[in-house]
PDB file of N, CA and C in Angstrom:
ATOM      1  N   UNK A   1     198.126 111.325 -10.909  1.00  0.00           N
ATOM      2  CA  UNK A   1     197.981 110.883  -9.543  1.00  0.00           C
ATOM      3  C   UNK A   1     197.940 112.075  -8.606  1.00  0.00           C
ATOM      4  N   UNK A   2     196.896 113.000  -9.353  1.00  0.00           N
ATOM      5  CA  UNK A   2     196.792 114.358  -8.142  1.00  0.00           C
ATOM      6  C   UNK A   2     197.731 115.585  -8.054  1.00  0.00           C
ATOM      7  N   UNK A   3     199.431 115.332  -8.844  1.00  0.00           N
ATOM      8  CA  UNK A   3     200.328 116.073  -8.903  1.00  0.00           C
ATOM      9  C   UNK A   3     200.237 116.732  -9.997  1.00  0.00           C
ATOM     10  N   UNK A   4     199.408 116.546 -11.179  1.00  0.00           N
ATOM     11  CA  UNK A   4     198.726 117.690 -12.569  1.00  0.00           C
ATOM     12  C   UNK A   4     200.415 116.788 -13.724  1.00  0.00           C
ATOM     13  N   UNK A   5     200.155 117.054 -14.736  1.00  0.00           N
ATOM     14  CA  UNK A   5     201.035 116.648 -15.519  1.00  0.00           C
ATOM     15  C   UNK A   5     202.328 117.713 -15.495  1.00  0.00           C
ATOM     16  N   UNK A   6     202.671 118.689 -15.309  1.00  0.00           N
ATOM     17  CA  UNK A   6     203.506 119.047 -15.287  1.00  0.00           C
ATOM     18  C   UNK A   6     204.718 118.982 -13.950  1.00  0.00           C
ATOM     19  N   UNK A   7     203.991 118.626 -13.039  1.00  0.00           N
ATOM     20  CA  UNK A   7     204.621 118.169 -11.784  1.00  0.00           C
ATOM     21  C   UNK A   7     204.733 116.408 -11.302  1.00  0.00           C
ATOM     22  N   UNK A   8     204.832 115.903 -12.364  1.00  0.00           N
ATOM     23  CA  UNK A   8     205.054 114.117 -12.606  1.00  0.00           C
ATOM     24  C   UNK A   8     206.246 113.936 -12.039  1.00  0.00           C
ATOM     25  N   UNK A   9     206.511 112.771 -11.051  1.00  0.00           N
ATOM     26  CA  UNK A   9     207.357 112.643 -10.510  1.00  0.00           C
ATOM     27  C   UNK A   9     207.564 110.989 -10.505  1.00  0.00           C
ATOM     28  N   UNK A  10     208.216 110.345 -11.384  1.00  0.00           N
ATOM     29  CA  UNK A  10     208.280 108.817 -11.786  1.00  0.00           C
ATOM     30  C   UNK A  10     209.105 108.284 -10.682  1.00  0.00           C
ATOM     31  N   UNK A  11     210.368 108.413 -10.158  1.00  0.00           N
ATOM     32  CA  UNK A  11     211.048 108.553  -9.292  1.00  0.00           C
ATOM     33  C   UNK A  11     210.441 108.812  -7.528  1.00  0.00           C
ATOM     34  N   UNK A  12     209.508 109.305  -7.390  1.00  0.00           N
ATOM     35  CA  UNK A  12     208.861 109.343  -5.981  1.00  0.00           C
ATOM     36  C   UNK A  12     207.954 108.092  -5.316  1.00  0.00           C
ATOM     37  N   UNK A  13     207.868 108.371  -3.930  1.00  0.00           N
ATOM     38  CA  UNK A  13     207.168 107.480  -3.119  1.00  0.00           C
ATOM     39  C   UNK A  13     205.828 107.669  -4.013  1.00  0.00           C
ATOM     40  N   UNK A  14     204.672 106.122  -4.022  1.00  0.00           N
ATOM     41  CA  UNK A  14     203.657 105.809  -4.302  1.00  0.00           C
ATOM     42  C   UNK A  14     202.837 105.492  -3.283  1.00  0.00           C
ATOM     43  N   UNK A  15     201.709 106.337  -3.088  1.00  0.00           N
ATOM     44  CA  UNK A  15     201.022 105.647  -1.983  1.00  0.00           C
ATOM     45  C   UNK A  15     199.937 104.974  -2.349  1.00  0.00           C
ATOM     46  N   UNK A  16     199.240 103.979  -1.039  1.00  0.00           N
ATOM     47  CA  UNK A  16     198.504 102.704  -1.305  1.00  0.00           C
ATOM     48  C   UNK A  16     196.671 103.651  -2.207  1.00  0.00           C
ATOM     49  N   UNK A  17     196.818 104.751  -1.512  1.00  0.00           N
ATOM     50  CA  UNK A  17     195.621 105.272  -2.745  1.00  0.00           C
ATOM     51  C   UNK A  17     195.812 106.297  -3.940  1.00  0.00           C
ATOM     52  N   UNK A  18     197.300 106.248  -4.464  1.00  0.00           N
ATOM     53  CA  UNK A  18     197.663 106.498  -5.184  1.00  0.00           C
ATOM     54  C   UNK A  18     197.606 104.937  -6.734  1.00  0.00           C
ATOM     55  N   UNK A  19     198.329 104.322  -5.810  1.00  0.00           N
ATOM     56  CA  UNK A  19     198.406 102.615  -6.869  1.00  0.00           C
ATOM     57  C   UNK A  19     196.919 102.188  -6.707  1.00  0.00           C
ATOM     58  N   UNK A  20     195.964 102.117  -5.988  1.00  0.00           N
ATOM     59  CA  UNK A  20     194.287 101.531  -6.048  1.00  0.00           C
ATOM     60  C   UNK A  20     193.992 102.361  -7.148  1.00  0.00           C
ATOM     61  N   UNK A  21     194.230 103.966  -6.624  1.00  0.00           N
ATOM     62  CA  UNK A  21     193.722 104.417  -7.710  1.00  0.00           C
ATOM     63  C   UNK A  21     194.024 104.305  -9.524  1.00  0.00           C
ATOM     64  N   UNK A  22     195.149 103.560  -9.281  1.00  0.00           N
ATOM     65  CA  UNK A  22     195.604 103.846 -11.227  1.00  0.00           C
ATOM     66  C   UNK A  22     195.372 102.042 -11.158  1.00  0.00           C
ATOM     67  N   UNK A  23     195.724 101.343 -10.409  1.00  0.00           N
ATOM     68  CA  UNK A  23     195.251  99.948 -10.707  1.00  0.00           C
ATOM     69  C   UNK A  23     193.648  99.562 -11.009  1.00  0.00           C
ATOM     70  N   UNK A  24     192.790 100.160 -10.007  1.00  0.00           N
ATOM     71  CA  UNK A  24     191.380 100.423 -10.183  1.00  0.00           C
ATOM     72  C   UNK A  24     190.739 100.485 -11.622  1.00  0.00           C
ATOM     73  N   UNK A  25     191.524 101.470 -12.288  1.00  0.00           N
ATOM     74  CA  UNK A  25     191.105 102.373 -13.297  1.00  0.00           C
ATOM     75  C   UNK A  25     191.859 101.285 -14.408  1.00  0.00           C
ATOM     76  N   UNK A  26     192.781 101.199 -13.975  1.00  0.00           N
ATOM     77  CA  UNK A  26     193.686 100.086 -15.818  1.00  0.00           C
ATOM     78  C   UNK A  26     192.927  98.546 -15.244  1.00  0.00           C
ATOM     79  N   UNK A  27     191.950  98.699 -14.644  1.00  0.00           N
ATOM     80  CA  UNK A  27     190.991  97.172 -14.658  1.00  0.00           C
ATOM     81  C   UNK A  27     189.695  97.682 -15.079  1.00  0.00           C
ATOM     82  N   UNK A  28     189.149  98.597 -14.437  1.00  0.00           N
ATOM     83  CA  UNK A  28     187.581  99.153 -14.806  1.00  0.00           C
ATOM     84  C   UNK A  28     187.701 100.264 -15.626  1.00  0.00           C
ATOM     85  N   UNK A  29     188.197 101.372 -15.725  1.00  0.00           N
ATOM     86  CA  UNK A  29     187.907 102.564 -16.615  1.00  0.00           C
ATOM     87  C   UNK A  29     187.599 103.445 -15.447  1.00  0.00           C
ATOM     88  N   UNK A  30     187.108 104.441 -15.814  1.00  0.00           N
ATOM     89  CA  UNK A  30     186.552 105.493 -14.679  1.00  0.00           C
ATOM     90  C   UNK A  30     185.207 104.882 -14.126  1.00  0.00           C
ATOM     91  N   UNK A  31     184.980 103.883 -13.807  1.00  0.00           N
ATOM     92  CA  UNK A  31     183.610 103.244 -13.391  1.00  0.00           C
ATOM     93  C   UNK A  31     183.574 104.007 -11.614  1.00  0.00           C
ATOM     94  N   UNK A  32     184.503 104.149 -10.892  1.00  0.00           N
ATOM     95  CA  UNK A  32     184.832 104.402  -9.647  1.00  0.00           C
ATOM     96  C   UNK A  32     185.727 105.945  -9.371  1.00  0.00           C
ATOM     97  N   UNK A  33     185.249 106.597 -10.292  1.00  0.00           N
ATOM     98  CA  UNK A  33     185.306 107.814 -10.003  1.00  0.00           C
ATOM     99  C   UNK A  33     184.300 108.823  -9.115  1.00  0.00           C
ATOM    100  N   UNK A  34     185.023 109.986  -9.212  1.00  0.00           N
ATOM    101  CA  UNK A  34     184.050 110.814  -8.192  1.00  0.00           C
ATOM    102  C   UNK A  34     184.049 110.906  -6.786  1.00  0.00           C
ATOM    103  N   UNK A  35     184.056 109.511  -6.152  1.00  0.00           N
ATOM    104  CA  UNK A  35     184.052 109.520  -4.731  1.00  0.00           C
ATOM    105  C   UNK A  35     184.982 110.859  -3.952  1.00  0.00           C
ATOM    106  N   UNK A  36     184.771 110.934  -2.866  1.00  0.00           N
ATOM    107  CA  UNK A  36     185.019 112.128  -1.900  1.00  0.00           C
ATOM    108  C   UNK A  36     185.640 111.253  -0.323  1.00  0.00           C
ATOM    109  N   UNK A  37     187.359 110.896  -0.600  1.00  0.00           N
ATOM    110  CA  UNK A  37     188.170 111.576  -1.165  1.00  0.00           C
ATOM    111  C   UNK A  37     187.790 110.432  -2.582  1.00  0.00           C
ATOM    112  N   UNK A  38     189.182 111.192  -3.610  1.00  0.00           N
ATOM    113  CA  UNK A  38     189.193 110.555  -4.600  1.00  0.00           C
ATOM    114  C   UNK A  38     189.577 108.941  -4.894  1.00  0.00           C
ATOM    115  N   UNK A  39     190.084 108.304  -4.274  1.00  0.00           N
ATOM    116  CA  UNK A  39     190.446 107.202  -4.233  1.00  0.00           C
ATOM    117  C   UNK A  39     189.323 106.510  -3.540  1.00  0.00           C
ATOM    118  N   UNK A  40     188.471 106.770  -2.757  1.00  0.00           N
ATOM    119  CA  UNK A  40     187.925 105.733  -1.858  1.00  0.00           C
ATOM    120  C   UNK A  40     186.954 104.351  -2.293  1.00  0.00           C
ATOM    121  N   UNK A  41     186.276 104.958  -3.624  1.00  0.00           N
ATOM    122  CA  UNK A  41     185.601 104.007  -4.105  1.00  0.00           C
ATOM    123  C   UNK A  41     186.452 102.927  -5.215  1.00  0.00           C
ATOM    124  N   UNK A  42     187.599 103.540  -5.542  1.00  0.00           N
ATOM    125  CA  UNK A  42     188.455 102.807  -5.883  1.00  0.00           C
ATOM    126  C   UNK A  42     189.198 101.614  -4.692  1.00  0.00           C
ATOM    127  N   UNK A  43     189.107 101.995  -3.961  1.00  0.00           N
ATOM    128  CA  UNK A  43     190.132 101.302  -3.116  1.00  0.00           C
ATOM    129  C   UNK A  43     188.974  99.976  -2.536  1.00  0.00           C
ATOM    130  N   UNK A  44     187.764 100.282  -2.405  1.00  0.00           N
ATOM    131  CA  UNK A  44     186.982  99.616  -1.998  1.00  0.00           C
ATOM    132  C   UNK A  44     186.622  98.349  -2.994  1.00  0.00           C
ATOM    133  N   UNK A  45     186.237  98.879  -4.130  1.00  0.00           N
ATOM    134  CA  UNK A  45     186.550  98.219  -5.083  1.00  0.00           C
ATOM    135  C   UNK A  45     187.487  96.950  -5.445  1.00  0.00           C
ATOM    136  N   UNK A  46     188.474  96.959  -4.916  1.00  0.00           N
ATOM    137  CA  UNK A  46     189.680  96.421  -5.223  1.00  0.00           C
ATOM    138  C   UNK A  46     189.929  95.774  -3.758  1.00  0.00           C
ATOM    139  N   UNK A  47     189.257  95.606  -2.459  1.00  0.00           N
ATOM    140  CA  UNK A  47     188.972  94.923  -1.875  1.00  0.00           C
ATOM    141  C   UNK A  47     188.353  93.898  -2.090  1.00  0.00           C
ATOM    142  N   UNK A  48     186.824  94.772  -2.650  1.00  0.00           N
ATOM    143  CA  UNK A  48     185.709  93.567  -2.542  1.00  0.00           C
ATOM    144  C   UNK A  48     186.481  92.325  -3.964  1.00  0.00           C
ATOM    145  N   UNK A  49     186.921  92.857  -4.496  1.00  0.00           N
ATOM    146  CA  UNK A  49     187.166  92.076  -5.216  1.00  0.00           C
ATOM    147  C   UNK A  49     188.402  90.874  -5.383  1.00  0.00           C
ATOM    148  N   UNK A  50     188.906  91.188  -3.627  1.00  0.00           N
ATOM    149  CA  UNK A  50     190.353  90.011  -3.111  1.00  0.00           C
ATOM    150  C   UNK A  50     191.232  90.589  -3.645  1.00  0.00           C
ATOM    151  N   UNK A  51     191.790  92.299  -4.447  1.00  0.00           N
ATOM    152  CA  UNK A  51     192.975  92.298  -5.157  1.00  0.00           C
ATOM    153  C   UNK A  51     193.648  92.964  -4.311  1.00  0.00           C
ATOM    154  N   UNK A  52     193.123  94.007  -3.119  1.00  0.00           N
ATOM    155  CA  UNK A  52     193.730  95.024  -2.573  1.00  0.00           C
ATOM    156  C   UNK A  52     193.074  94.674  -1.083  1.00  0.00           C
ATOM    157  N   UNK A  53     193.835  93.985  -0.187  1.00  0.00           N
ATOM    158  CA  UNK A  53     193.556  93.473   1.313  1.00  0.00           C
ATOM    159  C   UNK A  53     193.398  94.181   2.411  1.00  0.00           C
ATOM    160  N   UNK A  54     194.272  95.351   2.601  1.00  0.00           N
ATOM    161  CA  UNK A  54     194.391  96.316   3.527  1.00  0.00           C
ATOM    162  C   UNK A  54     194.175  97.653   3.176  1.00  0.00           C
ATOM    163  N   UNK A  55     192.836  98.043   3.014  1.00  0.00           N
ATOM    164  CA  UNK A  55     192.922  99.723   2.568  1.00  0.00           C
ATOM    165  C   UNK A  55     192.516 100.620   3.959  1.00  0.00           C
ATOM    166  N   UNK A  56     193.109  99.758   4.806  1.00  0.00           N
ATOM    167  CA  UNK A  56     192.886 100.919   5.968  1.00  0.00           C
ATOM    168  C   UNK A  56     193.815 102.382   6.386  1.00  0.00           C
ATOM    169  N   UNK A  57     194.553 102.288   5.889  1.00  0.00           N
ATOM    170  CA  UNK A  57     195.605 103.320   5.670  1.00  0.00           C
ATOM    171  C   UNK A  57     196.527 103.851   4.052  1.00  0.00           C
ATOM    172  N   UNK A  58     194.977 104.693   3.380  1.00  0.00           N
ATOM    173  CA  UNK A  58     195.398 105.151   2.018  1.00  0.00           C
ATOM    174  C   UNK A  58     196.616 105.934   1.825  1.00  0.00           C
ATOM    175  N   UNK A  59     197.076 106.693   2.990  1.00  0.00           N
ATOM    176  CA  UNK A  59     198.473 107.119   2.269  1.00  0.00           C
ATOM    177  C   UNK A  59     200.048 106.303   2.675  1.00  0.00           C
ATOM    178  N   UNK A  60     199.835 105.006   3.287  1.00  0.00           N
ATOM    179  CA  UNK A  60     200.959 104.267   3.646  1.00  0.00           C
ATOM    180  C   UNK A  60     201.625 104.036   2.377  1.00  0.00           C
ATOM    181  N   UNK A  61     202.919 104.142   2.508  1.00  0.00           N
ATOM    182  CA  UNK A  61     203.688 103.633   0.943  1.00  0.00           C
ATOM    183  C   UNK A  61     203.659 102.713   0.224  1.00  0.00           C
ATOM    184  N   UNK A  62     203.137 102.177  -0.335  1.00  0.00           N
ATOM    185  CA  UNK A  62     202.962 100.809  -1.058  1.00  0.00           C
ATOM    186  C   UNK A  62     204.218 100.456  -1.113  1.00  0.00           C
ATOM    187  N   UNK A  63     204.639  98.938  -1.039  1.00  0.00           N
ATOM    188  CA  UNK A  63     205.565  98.097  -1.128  1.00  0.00           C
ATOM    189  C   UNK A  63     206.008  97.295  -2.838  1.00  0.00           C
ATOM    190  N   UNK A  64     206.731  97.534  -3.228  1.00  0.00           N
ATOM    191  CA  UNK A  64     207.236  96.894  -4.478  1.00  0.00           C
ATOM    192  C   UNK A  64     206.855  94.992  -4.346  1.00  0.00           C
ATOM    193  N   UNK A  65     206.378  94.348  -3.629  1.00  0.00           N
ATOM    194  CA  UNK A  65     206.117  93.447  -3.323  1.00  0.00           C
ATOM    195  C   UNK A  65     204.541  93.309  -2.864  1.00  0.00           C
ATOM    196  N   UNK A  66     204.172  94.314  -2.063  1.00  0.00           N
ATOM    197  CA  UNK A  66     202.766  94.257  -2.257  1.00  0.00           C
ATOM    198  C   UNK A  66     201.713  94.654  -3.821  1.00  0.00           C
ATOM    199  N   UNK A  67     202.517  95.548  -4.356  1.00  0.00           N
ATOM    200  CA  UNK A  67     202.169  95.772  -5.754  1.00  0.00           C
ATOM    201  C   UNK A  67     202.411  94.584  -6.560  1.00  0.00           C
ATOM    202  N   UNK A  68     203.361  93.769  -6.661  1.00  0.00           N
ATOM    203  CA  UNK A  68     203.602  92.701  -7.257  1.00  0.00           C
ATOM    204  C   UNK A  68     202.433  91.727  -7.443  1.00  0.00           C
ATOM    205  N   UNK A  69     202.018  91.400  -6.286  1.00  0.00           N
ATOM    206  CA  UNK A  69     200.870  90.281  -5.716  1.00  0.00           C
ATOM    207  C   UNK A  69     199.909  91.097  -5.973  1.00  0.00           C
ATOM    208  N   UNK A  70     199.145  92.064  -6.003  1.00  0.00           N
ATOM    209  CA  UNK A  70     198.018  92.841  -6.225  1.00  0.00           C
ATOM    210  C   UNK A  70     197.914  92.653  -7.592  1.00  0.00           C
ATOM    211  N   UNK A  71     198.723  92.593  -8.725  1.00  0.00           N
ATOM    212  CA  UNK A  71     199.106  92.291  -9.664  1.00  0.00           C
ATOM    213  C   UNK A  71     198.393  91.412 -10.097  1.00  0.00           C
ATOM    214  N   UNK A  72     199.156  90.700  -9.643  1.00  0.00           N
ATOM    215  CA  UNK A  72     198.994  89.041 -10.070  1.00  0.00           C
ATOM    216  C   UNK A  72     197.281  88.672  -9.354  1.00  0.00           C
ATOM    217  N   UNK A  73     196.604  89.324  -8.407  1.00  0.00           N
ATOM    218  CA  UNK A  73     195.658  89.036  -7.599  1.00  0.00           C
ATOM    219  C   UNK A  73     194.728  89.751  -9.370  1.00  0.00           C
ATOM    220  N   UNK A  74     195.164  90.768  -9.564  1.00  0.00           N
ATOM    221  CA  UNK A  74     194.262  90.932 -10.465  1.00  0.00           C
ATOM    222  C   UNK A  74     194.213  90.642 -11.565  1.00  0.00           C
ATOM    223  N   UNK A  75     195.114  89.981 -12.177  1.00  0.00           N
ATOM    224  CA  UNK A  75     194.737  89.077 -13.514  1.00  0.00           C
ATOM    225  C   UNK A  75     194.367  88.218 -13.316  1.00  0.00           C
ATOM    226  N   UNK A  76     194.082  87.088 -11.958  1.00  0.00           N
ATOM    227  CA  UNK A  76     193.513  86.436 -11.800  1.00  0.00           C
ATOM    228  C   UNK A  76     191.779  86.455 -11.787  1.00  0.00           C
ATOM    229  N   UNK A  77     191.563  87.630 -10.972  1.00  0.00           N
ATOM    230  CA  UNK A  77     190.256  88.495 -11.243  1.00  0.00           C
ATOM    231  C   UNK A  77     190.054  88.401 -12.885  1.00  0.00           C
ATOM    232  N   UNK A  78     190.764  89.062 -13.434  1.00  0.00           N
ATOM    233  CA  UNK A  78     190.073  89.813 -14.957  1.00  0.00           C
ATOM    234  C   UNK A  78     190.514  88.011 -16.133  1.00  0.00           C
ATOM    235  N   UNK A  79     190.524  87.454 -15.448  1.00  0.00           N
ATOM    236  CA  UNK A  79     190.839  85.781 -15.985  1.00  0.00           C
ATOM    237  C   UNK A  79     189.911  85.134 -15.723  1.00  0.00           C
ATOM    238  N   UNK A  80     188.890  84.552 -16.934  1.00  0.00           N
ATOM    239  CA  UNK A  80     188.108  83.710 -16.376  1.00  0.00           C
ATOM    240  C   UNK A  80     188.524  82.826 -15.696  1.00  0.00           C
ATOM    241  N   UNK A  81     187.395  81.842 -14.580  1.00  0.00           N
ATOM    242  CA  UNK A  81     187.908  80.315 -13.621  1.00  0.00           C
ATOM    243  C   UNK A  81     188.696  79.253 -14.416  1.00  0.00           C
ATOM    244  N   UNK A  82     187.365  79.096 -15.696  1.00  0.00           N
ATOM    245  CA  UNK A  82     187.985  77.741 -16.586  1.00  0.00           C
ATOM    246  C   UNK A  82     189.351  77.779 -17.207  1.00  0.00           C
ATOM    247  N   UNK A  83     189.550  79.208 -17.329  1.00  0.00           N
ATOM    248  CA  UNK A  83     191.377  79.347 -17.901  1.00  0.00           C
ATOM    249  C   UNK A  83     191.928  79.039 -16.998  1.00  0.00           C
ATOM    250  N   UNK A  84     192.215  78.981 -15.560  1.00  0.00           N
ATOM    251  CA  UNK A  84     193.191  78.678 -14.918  1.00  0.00           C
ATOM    252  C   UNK A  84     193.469  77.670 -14.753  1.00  0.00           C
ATOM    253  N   UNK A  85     192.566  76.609 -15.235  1.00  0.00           N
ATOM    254  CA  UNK A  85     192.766  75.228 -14.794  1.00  0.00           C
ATOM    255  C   UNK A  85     194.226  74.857 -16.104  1.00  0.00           C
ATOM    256  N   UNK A  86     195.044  73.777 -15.356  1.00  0.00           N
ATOM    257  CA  UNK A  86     196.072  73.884 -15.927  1.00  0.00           C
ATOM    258  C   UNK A  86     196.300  72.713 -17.268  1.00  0.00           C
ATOM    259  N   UNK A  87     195.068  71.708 -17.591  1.00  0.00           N
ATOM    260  CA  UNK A  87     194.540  71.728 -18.517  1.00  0.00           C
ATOM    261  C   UNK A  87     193.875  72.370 -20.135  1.00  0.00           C
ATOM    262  N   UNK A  88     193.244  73.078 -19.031  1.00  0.00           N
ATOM    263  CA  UNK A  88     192.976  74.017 -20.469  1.00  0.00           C
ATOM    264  C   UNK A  88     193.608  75.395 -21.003  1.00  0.00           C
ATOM    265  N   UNK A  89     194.732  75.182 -19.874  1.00  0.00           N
ATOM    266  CA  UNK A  89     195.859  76.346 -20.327  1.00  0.00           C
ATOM    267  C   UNK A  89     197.053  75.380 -21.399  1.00  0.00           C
ATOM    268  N   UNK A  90     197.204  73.964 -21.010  1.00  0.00           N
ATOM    269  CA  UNK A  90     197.845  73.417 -22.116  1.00  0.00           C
ATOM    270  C   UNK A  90     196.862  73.541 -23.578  1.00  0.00           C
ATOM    271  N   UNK A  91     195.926  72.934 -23.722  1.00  0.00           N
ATOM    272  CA  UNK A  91     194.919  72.654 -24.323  1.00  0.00           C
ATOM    273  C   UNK A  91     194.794  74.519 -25.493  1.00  0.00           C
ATOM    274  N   UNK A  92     195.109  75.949 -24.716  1.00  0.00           N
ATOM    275  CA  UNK A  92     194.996  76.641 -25.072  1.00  0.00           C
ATOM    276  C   UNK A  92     196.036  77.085 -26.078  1.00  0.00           C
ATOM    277  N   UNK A  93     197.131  76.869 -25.473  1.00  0.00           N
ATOM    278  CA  UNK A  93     198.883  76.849 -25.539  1.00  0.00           C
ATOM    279  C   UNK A  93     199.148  76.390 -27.021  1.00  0.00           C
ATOM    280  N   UNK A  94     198.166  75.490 -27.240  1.00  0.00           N
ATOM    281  CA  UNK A  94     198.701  74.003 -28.132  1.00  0.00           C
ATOM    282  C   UNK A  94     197.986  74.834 -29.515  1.00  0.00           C
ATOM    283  N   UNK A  95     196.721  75.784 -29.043  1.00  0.00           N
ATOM    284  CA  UNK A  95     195.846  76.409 -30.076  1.00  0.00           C
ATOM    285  C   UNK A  95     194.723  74.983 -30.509  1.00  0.00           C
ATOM    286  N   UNK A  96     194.625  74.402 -29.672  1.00  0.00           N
ATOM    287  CA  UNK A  96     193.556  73.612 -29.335  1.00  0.00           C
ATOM    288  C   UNK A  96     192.305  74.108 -29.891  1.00  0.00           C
ATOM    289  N   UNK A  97     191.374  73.531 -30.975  1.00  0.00           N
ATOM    290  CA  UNK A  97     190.234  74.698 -31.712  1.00  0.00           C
ATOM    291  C   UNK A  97     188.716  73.732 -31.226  1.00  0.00           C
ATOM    292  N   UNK A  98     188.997  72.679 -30.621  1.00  0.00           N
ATOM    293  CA  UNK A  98     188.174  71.937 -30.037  1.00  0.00           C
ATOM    294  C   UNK A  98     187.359  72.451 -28.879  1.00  0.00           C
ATOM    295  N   UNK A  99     186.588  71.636 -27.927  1.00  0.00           N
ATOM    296  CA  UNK A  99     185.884  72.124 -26.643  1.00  0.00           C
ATOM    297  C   UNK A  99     187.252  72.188 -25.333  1.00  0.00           C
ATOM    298  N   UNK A 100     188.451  71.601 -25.704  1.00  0.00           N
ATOM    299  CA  UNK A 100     189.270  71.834 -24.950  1.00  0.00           C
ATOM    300  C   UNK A 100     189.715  73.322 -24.283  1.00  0.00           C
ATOM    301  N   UNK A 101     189.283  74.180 -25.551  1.00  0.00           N
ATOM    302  CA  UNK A 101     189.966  75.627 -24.813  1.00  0.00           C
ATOM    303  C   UNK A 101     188.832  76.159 -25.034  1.00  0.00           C
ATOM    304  N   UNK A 102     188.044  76.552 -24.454  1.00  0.00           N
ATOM    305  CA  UNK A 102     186.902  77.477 -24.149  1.00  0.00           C
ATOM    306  C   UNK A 102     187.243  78.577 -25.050  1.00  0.00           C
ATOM    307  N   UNK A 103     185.885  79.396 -25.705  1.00  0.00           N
ATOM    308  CA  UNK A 103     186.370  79.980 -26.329  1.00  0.00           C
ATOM    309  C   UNK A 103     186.410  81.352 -25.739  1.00  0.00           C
ATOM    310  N   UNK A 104     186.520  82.286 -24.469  1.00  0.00           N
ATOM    311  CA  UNK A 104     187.017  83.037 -23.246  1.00  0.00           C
ATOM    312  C   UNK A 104     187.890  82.785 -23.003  1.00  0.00           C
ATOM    313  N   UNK A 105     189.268  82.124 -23.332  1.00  0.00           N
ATOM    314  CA  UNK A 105     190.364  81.233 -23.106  1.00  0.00           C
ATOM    315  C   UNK A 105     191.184  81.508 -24.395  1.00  0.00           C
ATOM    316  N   UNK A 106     190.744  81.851 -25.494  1.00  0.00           N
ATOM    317  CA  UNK A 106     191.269  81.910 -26.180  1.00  0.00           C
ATOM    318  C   UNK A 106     191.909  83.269 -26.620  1.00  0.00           C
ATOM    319  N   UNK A 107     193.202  83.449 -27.323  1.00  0.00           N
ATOM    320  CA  UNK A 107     193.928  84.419 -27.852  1.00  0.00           C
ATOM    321  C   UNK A 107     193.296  85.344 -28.866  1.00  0.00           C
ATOM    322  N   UNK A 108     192.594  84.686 -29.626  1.00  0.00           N
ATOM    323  CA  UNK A 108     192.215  85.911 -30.785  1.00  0.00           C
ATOM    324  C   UNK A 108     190.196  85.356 -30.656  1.00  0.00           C
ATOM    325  N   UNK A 109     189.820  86.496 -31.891  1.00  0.00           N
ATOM    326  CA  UNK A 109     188.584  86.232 -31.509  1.00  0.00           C
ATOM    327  C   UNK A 109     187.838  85.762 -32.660  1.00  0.00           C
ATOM    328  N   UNK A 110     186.583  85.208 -32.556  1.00  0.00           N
ATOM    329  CA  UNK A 110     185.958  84.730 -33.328  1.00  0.00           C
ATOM    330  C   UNK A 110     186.137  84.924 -34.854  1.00  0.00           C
ATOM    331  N   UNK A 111     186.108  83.824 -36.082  1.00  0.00           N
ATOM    332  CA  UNK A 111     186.847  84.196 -37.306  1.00  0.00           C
ATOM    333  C   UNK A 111     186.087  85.219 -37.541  1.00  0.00           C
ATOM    334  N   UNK A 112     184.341  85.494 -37.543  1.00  0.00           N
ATOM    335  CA  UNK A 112     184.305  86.538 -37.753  1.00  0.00           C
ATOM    336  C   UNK A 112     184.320  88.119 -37.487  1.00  0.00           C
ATOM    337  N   UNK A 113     184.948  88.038 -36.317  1.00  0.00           N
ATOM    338  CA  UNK A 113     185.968  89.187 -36.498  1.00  0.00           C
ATOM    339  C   UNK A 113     186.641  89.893 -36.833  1.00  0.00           C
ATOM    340  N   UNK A 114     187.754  88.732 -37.778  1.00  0.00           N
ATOM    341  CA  UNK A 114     188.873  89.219 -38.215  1.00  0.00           C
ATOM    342  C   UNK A 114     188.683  89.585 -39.560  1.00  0.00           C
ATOM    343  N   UNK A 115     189.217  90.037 -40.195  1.00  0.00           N
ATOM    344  CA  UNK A 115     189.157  90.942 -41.332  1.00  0.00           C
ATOM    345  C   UNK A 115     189.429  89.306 -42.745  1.00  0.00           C
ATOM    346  N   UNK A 116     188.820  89.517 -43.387  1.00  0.00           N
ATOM    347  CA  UNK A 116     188.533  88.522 -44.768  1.00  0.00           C
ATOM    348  C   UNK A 116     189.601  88.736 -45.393  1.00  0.00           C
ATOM    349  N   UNK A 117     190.798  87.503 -45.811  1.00  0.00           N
ATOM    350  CA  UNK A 117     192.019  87.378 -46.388  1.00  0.00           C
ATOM    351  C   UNK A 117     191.659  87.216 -47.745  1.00  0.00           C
ATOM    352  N   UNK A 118     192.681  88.283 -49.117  1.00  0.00           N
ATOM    353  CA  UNK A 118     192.595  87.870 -50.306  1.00  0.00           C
ATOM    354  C   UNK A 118     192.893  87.241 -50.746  1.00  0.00           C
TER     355      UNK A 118
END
C-alpha cells in the first residue's frame, strides 16, 4: 500500500485510497492499474460498480464500518442475481442437483472437472 514491504505497518490508519486500492485488486486483479495517481482508476471502479459511494476524498480514513458494508456491497457484486434469491439459496444449501440451483450457484464445479475416483 505504497509503504514498500519492509516498512508494513498492520497497526496504522488506512486510507479510503489505500482500501479501494487493495479491495479493487482482491475483486479484479491488476485490471485498474497504472492510473496517475495510483488509486484513481481503482476507486472509480468501485463506484461505478455501487461498492465504494464516496471517493471524493482519497486520503480520508476509512471507517471500520464503512469497510464492513463495502464488503458486503461487493460480494454482492461478484454474486450472481439468481443466487440471491432466497429460494435458490435454500435449494443450493440442500445441494439441490436439479434446475433449482443454477449451476453459477453452485459450490463445486462441473463433474467434469473434478479429478476421476478409483
Amino acid at each position: 500500500m505504497g509503504v514498500g514491504i519492509t516498512n508494513f505497518n498492520p497497526y496504522g490508519i488506512v486510507t479510503r485510497a489505500e482500501f479501494g486500492t487493495v479491495l479493487s485488486r482482491a475483486l479484479r486483479g491488476d485490471m485498474y492499474d497504472g492510473a496517475t495517481p495510483y488509486y484513481a482508476d481503482h476507486l472509480e471502479a468501485l463506484e461505478d460498480a455501487d461498492i465504494m459511494t464516496n471517493i471524493s476524498n482519497p486520503s480520508a480514513t476509512e471507517v471500520r464500518g464503512y469497510v464492513m458494508l463495502m464488503m458486503q456491497r461487493a460480494e454482492e457484486d461478484a454474486t450472481p442475481a439468481a443466487c440471491l434469491d432466497p429460494m435458490v439459496q435454500i435449494a443450493c444449501a440442500l445441494n439441490s442437483e436439479d434446475d433449482a440451483c443454477p449451476v453459477e450457484c453452485r459450490d463445486i464445479e462441473d463433474d467434469e472437472d473434478l479429478p476421476e475416483s478409483d
